[in-house]
PDB file of N, CA and C in Angstrom:
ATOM      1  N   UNK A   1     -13.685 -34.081   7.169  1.00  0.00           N
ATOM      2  CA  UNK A   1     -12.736 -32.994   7.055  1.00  0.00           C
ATOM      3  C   UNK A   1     -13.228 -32.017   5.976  1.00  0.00           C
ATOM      4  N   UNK A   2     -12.849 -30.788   6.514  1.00  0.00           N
ATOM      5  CA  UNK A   2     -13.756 -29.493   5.355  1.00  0.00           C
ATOM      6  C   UNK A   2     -12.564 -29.152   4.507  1.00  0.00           C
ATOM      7  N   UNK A   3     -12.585 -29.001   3.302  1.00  0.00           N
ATOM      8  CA  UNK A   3     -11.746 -28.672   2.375  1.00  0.00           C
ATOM      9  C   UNK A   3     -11.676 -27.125   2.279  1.00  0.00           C
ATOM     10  N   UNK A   4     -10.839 -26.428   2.091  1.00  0.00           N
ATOM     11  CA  UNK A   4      -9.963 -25.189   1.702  1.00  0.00           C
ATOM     12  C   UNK A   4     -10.884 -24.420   0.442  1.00  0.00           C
ATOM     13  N   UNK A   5     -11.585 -24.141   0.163  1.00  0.00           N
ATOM     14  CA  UNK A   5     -11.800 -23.375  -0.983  1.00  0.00           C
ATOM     15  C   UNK A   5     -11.258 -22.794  -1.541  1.00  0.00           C
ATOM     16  N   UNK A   6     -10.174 -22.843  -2.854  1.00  0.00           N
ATOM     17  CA  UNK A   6      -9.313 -21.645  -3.293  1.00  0.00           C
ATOM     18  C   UNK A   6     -10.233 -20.571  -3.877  1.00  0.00           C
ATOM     19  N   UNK A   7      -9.587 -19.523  -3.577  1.00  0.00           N
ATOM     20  CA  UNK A   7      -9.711 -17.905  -3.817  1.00  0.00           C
ATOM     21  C   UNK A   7      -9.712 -17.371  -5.418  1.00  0.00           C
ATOM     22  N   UNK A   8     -10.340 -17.678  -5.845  1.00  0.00           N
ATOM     23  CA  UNK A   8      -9.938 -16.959  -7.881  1.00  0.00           C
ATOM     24  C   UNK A   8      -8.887 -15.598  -7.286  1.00  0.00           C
ATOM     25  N   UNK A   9      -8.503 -15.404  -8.748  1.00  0.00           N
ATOM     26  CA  UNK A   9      -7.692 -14.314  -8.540  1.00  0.00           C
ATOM     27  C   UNK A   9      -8.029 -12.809  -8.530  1.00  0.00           C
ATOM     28  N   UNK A  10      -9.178 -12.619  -8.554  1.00  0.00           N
ATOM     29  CA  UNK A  10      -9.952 -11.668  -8.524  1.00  0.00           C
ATOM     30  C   UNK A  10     -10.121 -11.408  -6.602  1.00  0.00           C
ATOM     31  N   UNK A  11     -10.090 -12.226  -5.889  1.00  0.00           N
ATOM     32  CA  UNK A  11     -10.555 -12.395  -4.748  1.00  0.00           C
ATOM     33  C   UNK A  11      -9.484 -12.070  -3.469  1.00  0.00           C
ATOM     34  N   UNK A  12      -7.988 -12.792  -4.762  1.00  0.00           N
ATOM     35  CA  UNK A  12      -7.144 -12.952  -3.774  1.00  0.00           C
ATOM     36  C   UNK A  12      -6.390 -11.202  -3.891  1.00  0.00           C
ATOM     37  N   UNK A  13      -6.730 -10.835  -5.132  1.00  0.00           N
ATOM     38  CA  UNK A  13      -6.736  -9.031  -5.486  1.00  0.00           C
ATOM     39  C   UNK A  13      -7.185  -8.411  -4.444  1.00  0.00           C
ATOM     40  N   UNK A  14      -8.571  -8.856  -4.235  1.00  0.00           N
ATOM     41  CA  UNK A  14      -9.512  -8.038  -3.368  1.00  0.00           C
ATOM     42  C   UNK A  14      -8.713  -8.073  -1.453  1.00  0.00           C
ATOM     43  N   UNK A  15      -8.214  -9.061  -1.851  1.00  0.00           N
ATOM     44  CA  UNK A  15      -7.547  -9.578  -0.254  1.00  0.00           C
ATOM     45  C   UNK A  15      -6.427  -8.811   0.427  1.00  0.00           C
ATOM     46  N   UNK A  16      -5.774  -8.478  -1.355  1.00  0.00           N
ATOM     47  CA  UNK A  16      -4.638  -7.821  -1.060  1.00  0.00           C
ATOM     48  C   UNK A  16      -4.620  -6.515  -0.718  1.00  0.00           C
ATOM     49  N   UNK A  17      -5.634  -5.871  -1.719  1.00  0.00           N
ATOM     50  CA  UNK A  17      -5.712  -4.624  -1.354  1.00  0.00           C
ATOM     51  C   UNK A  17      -6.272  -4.139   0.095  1.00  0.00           C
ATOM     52  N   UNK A  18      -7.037  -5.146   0.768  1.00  0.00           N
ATOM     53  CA  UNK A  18      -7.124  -4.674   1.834  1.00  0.00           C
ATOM     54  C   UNK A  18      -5.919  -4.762   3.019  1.00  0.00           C
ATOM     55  N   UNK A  19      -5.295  -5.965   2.559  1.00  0.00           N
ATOM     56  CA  UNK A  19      -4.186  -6.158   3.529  1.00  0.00           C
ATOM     57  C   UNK A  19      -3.399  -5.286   3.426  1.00  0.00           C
ATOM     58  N   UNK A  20      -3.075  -4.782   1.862  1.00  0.00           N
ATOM     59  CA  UNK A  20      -2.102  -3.242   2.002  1.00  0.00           C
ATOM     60  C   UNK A  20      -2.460  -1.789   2.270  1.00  0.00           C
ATOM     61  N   UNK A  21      -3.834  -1.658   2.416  1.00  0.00           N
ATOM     62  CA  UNK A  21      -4.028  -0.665   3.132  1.00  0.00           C
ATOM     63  C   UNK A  21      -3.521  -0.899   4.190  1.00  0.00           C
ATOM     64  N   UNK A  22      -4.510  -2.033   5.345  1.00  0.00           N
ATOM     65  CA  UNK A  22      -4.168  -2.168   6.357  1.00  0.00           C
ATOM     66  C   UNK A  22      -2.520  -1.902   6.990  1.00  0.00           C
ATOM     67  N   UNK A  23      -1.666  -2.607   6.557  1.00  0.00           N
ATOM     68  CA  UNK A  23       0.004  -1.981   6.321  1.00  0.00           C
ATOM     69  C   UNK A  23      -0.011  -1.022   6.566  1.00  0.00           C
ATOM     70  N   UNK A  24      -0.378  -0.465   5.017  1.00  0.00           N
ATOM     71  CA  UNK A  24      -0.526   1.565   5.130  1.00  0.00           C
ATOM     72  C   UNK A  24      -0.417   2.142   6.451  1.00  0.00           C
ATOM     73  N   UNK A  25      -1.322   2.265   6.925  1.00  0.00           N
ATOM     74  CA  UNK A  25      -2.220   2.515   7.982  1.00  0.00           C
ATOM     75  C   UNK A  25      -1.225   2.270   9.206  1.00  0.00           C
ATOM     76  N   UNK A  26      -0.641   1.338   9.779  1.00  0.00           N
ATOM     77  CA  UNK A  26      -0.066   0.703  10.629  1.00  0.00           C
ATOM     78  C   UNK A  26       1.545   1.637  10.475  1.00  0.00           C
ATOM     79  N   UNK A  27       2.439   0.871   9.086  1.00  0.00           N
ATOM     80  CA  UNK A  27       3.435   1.915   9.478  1.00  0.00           C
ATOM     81  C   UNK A  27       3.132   3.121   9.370  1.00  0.00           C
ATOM     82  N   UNK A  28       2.100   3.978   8.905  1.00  0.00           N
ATOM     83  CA  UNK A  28       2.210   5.345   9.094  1.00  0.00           C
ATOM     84  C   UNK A  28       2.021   5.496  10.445  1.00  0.00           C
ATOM     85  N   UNK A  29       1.352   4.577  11.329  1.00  0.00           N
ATOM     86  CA  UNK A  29       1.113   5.247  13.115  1.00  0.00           C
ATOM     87  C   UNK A  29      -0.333   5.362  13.081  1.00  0.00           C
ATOM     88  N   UNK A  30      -1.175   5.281  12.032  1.00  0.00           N
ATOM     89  CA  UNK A  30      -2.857   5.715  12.497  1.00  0.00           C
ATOM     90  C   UNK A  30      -3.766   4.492  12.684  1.00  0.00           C
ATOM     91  N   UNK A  31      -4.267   4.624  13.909  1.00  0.00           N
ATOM     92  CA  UNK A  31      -5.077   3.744  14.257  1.00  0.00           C
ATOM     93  C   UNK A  31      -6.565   3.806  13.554  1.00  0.00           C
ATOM     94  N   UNK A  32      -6.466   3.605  12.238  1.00  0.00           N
ATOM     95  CA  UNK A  32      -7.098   3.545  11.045  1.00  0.00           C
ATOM     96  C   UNK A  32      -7.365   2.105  10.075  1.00  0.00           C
ATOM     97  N   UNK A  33      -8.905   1.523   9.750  1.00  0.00           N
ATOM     98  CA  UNK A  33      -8.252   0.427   9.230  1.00  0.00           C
ATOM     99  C   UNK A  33      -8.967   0.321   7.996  1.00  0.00           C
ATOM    100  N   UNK A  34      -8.849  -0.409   6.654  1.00  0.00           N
ATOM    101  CA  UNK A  34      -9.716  -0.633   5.448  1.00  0.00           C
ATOM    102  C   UNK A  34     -11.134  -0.542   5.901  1.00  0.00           C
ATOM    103  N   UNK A  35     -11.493  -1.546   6.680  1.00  0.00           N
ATOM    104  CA  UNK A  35     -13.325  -1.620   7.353  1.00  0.00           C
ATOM    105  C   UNK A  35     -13.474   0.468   7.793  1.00  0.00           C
ATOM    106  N   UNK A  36     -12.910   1.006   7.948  1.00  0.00           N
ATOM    107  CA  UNK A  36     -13.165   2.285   8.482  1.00  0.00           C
ATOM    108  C   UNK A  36     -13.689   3.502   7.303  1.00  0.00           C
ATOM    109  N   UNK A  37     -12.885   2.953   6.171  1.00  0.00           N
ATOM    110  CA  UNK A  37     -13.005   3.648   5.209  1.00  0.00           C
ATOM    111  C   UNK A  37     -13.465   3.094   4.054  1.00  0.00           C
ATOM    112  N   UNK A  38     -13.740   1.869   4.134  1.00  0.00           N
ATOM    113  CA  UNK A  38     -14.371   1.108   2.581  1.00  0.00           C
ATOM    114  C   UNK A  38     -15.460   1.607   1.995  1.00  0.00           C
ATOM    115  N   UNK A  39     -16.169   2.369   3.043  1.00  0.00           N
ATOM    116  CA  UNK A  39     -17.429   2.642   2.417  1.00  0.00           C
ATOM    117  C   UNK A  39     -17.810   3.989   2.095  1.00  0.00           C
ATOM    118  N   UNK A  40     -16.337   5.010   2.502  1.00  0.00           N
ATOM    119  CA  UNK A  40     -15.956   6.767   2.181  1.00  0.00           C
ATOM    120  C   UNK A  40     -16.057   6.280   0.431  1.00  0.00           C
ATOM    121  N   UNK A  41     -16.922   7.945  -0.117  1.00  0.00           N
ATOM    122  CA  UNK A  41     -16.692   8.066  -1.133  1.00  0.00           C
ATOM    123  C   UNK A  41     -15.634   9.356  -1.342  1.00  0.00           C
ATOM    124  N   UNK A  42     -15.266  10.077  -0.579  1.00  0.00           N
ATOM    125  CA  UNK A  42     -14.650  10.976  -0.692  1.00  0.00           C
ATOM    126  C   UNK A  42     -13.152  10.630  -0.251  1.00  0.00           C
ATOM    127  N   UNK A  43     -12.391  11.677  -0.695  1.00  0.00           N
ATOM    128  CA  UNK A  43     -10.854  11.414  -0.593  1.00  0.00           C
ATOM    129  C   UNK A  43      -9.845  11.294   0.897  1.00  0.00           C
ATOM    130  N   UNK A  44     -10.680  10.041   1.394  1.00  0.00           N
ATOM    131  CA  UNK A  44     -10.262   9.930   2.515  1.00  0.00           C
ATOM    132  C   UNK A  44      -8.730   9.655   2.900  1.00  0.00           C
ATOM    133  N   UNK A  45      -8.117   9.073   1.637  1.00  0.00           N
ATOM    134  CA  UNK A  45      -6.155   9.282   1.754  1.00  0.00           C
ATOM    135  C   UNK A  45      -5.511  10.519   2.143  1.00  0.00           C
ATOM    136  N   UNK A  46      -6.763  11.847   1.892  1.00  0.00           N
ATOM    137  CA  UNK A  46      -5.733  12.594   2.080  1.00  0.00           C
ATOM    138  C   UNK A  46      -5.874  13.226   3.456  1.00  0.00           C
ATOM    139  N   UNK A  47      -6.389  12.309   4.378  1.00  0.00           N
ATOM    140  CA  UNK A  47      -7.221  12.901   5.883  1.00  0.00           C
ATOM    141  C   UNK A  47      -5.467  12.669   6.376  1.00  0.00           C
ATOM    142  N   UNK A  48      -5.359  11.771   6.160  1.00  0.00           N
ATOM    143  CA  UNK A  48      -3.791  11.024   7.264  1.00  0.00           C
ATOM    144  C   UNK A  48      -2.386  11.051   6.243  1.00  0.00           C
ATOM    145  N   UNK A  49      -1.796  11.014   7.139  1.00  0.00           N
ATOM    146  CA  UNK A  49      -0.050  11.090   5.846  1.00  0.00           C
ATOM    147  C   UNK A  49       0.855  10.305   6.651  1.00  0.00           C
ATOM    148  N   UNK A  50       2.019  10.065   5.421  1.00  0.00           N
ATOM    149  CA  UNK A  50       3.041   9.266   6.088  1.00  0.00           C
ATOM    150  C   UNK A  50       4.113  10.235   6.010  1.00  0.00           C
ATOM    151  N   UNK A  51       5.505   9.560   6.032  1.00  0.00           N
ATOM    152  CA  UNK A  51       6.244  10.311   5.752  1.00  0.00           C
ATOM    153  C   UNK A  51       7.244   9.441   4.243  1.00  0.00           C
ATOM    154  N   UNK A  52       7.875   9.775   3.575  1.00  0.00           N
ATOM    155  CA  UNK A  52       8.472   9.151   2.536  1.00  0.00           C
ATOM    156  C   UNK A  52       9.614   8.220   3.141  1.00  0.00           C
ATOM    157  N   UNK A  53       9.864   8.093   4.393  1.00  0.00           N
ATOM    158  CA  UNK A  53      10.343   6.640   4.578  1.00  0.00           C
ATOM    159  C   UNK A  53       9.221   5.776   4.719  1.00  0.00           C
ATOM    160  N   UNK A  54       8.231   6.033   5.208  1.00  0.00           N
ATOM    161  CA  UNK A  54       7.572   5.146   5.826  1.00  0.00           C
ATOM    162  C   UNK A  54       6.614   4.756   4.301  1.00  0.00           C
ATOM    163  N   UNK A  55       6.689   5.547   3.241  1.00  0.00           N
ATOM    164  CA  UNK A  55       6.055   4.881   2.113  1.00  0.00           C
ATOM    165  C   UNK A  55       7.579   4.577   1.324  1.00  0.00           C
ATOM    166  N   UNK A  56       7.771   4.427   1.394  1.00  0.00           N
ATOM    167  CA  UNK A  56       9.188   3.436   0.732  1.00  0.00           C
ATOM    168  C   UNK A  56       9.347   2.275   1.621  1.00  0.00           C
ATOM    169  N   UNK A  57       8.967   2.151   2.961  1.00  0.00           N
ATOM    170  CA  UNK A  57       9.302   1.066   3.707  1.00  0.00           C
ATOM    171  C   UNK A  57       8.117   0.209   3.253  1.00  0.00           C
ATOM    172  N   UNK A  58       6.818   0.824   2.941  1.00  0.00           N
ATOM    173  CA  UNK A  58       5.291   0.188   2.867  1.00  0.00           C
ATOM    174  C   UNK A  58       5.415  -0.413   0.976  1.00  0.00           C
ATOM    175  N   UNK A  59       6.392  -0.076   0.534  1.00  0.00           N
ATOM    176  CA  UNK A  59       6.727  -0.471  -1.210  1.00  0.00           C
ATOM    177  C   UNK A  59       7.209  -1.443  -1.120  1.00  0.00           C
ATOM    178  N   UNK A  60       8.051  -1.496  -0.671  1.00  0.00           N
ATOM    179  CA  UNK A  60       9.100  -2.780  -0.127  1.00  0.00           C
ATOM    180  C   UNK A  60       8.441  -3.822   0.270  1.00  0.00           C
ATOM    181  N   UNK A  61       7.687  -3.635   1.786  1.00  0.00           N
ATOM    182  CA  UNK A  61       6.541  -4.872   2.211  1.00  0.00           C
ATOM    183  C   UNK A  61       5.834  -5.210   1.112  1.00  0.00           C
ATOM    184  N   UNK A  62       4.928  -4.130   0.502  1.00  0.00           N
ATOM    185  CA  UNK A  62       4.093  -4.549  -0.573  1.00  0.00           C
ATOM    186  C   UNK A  62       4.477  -5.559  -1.400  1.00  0.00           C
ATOM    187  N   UNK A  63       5.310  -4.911  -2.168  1.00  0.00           N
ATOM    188  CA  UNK A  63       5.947  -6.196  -3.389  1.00  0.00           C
ATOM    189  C   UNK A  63       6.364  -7.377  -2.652  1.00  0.00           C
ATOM    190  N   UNK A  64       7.065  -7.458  -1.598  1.00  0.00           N
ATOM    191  CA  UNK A  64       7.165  -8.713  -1.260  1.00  0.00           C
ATOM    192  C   UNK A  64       5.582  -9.158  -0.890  1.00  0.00           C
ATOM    193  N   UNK A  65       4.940  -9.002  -0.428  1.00  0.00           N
ATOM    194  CA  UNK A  65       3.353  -9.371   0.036  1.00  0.00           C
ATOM    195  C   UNK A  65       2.703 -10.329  -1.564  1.00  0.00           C
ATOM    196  N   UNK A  66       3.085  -8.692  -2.546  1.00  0.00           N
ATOM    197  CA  UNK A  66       2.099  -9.264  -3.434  1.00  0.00           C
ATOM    198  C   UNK A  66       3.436 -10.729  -4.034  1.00  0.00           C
ATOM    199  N   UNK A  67       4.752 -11.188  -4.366  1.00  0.00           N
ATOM    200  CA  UNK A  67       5.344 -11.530  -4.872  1.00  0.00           C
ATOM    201  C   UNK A  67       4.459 -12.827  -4.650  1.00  0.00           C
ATOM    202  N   UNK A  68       4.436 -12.820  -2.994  1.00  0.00           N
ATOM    203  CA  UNK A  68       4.308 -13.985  -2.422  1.00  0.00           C
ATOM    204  C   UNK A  68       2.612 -14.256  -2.407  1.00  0.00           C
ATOM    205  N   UNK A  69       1.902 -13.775  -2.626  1.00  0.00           N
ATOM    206  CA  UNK A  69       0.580 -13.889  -2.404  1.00  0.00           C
ATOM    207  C   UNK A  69      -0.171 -13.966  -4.047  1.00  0.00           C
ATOM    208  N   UNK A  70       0.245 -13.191  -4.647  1.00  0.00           N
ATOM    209  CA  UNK A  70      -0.370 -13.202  -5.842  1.00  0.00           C
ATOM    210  C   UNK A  70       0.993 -13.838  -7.108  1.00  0.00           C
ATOM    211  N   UNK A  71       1.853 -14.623  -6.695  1.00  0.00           N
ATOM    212  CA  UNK A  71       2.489 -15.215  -7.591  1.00  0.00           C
ATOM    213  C   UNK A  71       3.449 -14.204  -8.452  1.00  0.00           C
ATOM    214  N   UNK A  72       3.434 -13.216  -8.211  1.00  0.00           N
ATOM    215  CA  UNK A  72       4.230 -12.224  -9.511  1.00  0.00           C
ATOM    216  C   UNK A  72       5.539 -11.767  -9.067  1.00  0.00           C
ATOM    217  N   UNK A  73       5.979 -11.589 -10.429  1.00  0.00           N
ATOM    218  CA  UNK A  73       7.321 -11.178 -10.483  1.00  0.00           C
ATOM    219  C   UNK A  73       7.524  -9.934  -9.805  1.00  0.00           C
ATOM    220  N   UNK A  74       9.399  -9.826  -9.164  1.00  0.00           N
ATOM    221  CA  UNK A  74       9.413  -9.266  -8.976  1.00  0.00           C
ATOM    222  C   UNK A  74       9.219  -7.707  -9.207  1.00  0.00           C
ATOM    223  N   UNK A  75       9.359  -7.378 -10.854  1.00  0.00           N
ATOM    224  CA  UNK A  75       9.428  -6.467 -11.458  1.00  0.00           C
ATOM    225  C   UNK A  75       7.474  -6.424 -11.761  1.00  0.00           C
ATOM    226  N   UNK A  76       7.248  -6.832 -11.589  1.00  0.00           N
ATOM    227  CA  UNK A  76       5.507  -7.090 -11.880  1.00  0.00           C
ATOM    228  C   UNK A  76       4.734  -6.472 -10.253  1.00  0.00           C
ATOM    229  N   UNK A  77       5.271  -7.439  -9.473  1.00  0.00           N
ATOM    230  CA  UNK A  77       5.260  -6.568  -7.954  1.00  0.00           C
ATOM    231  C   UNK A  77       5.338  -5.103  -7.777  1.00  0.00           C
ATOM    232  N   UNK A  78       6.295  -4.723  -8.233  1.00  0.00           N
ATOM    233  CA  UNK A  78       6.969  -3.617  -7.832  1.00  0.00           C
ATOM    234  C   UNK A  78       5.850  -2.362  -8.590  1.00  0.00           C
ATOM    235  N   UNK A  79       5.483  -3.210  -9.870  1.00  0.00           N
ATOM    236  CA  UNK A  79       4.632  -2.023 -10.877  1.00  0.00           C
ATOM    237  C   UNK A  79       3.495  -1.786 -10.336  1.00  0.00           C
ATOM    238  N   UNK A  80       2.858  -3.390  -9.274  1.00  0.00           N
ATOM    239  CA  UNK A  80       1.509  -3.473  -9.061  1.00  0.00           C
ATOM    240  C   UNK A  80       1.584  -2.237  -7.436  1.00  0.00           C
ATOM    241  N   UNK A  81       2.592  -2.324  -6.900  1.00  0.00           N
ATOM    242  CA  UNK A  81       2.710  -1.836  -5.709  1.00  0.00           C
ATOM    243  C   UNK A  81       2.606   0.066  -6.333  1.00  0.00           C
ATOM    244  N   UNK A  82       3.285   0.127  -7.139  1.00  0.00           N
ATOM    245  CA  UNK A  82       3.071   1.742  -7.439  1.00  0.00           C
ATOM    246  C   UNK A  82       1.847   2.232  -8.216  1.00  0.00           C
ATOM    247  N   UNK A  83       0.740   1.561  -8.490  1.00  0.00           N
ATOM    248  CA  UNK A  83      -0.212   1.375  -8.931  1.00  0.00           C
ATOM    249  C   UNK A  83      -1.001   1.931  -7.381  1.00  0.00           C
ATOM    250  N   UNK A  84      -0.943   0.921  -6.696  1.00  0.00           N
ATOM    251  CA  UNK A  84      -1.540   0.706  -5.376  1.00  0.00           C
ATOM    252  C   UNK A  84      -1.383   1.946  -4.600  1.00  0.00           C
ATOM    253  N   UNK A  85      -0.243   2.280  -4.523  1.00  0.00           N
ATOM    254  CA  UNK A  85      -0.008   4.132  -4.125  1.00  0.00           C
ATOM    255  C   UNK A  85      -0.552   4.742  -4.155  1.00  0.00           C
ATOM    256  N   UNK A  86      -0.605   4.703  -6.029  1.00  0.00           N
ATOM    257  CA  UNK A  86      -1.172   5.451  -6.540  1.00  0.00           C
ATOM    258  C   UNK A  86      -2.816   5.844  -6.301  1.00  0.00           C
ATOM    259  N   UNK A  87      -3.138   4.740  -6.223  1.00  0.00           N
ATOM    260  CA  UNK A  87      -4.422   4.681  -6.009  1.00  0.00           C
ATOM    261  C   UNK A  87      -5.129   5.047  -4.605  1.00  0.00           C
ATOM    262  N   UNK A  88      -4.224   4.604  -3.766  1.00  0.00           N
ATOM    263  CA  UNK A  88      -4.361   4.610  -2.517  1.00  0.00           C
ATOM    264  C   UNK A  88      -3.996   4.957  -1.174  1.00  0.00           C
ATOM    265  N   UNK A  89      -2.345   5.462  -1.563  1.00  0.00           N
ATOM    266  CA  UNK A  89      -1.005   5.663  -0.992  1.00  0.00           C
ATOM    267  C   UNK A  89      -2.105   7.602  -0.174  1.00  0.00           C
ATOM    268  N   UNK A  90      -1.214   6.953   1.112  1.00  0.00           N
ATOM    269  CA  UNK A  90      -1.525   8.615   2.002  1.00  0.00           C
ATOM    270  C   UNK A  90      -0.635   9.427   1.320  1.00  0.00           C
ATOM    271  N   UNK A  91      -0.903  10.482   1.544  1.00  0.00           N
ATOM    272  CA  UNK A  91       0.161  12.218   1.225  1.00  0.00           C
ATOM    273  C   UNK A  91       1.461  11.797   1.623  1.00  0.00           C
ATOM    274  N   UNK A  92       2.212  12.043   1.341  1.00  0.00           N
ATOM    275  CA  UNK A  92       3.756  12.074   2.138  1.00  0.00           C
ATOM    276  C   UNK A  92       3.836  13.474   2.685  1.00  0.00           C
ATOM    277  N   UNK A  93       3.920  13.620   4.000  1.00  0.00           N
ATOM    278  CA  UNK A  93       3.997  15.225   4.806  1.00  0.00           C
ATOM    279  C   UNK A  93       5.573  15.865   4.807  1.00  0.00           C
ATOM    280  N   UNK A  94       6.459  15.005   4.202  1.00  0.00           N
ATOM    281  CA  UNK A  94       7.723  15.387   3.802  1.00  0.00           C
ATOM    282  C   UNK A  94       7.718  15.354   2.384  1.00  0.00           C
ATOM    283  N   UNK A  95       7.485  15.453   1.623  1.00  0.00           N
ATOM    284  CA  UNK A  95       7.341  15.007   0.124  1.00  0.00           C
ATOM    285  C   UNK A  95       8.746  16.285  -0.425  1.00  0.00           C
ATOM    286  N   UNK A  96       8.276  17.475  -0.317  1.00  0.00           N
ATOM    287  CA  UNK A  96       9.047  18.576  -0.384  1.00  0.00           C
ATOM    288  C   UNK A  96      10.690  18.734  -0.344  1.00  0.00           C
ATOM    289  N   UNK A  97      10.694  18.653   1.589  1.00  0.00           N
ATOM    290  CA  UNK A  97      11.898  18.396   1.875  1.00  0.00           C
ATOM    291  C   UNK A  97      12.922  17.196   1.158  1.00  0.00           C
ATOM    292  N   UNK A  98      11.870  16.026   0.963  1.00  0.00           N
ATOM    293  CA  UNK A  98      12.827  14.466   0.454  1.00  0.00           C
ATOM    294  C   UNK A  98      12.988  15.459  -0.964  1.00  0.00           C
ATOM    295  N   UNK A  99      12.552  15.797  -2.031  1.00  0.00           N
ATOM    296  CA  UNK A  99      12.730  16.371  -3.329  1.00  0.00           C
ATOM    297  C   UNK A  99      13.449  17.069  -3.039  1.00  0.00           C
ATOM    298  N   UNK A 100      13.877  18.443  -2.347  1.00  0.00           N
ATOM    299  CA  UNK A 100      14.790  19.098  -2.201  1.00  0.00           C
ATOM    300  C   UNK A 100      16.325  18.365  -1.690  1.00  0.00           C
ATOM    301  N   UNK A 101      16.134  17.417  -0.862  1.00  0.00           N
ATOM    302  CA  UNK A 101      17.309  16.685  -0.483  1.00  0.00           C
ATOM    303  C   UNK A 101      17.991  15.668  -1.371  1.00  0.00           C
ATOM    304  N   UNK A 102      17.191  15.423  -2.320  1.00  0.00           N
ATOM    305  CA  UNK A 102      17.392  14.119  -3.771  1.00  0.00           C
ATOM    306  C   UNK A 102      18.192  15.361  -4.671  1.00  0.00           C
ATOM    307  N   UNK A 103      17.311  16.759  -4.790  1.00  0.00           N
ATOM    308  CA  UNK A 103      18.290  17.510  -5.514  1.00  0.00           C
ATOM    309  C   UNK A 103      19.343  17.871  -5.377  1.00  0.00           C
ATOM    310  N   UNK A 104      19.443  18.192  -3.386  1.00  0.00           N
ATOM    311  CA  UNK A 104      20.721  18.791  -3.251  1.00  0.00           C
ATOM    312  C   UNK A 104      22.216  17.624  -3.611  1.00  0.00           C
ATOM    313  N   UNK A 105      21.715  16.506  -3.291  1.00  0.00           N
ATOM    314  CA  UNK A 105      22.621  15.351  -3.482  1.00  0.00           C
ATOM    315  C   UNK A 105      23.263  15.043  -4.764  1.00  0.00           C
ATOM    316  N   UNK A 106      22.077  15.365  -5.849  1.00  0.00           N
ATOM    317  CA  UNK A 106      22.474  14.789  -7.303  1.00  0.00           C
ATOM    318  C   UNK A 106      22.887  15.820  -7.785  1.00  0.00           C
TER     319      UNK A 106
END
């Protein structure tokens, strides 16, 4: 019987970030995947966009992903996931309108 090799945490990082692109990618609608773009040096996030539900829906998955995958808190999740956005997150093609509608509300 072949034994399991665990993943250092460096690895299981590396795992994640591809799995949350991949996400990305999926709820925004583009048949786009990490392998497509791993090897762009240029600002390939800003080729495709979501819309600001669909990156609030992809925050949500995230932190739960990473809670459960990389052991962290929820509030630790949540920081690593806006990090990940940040870094990586498509344009929001509503970005505007959602800001104008957060203002008109508050």
């Amino acid at each position: 019987m072949e034994t399991k090799k665990r993943l250092s945490r460096e690895q299981k990082w590396d795992k994640a970030v591809v799995d949350l692109i991949n996400e990305m990618f999926i709820m925004a609608g583009h048949e786009v995947t990490y392998d497509d773009i791993k090897d762009r040096k240029d600002n390939w996030f800003w080729e495709w966009t979501m819309t600001m539900q669909q990156y609030e829906d992809w925050k949500v998955w995230g932190k739960k992903y990473i809670m459960k995958n990389l052991r962290l808190s929820a509030k630790a999740a949540e920081r690593e996931m806006m990090w990940v956005g940040l870094q990586w997150g498509l344009k929001c093609s509503d970005y505007n309108e959602y800001c104008k509608k957060w203002e008109d509300e508050n």
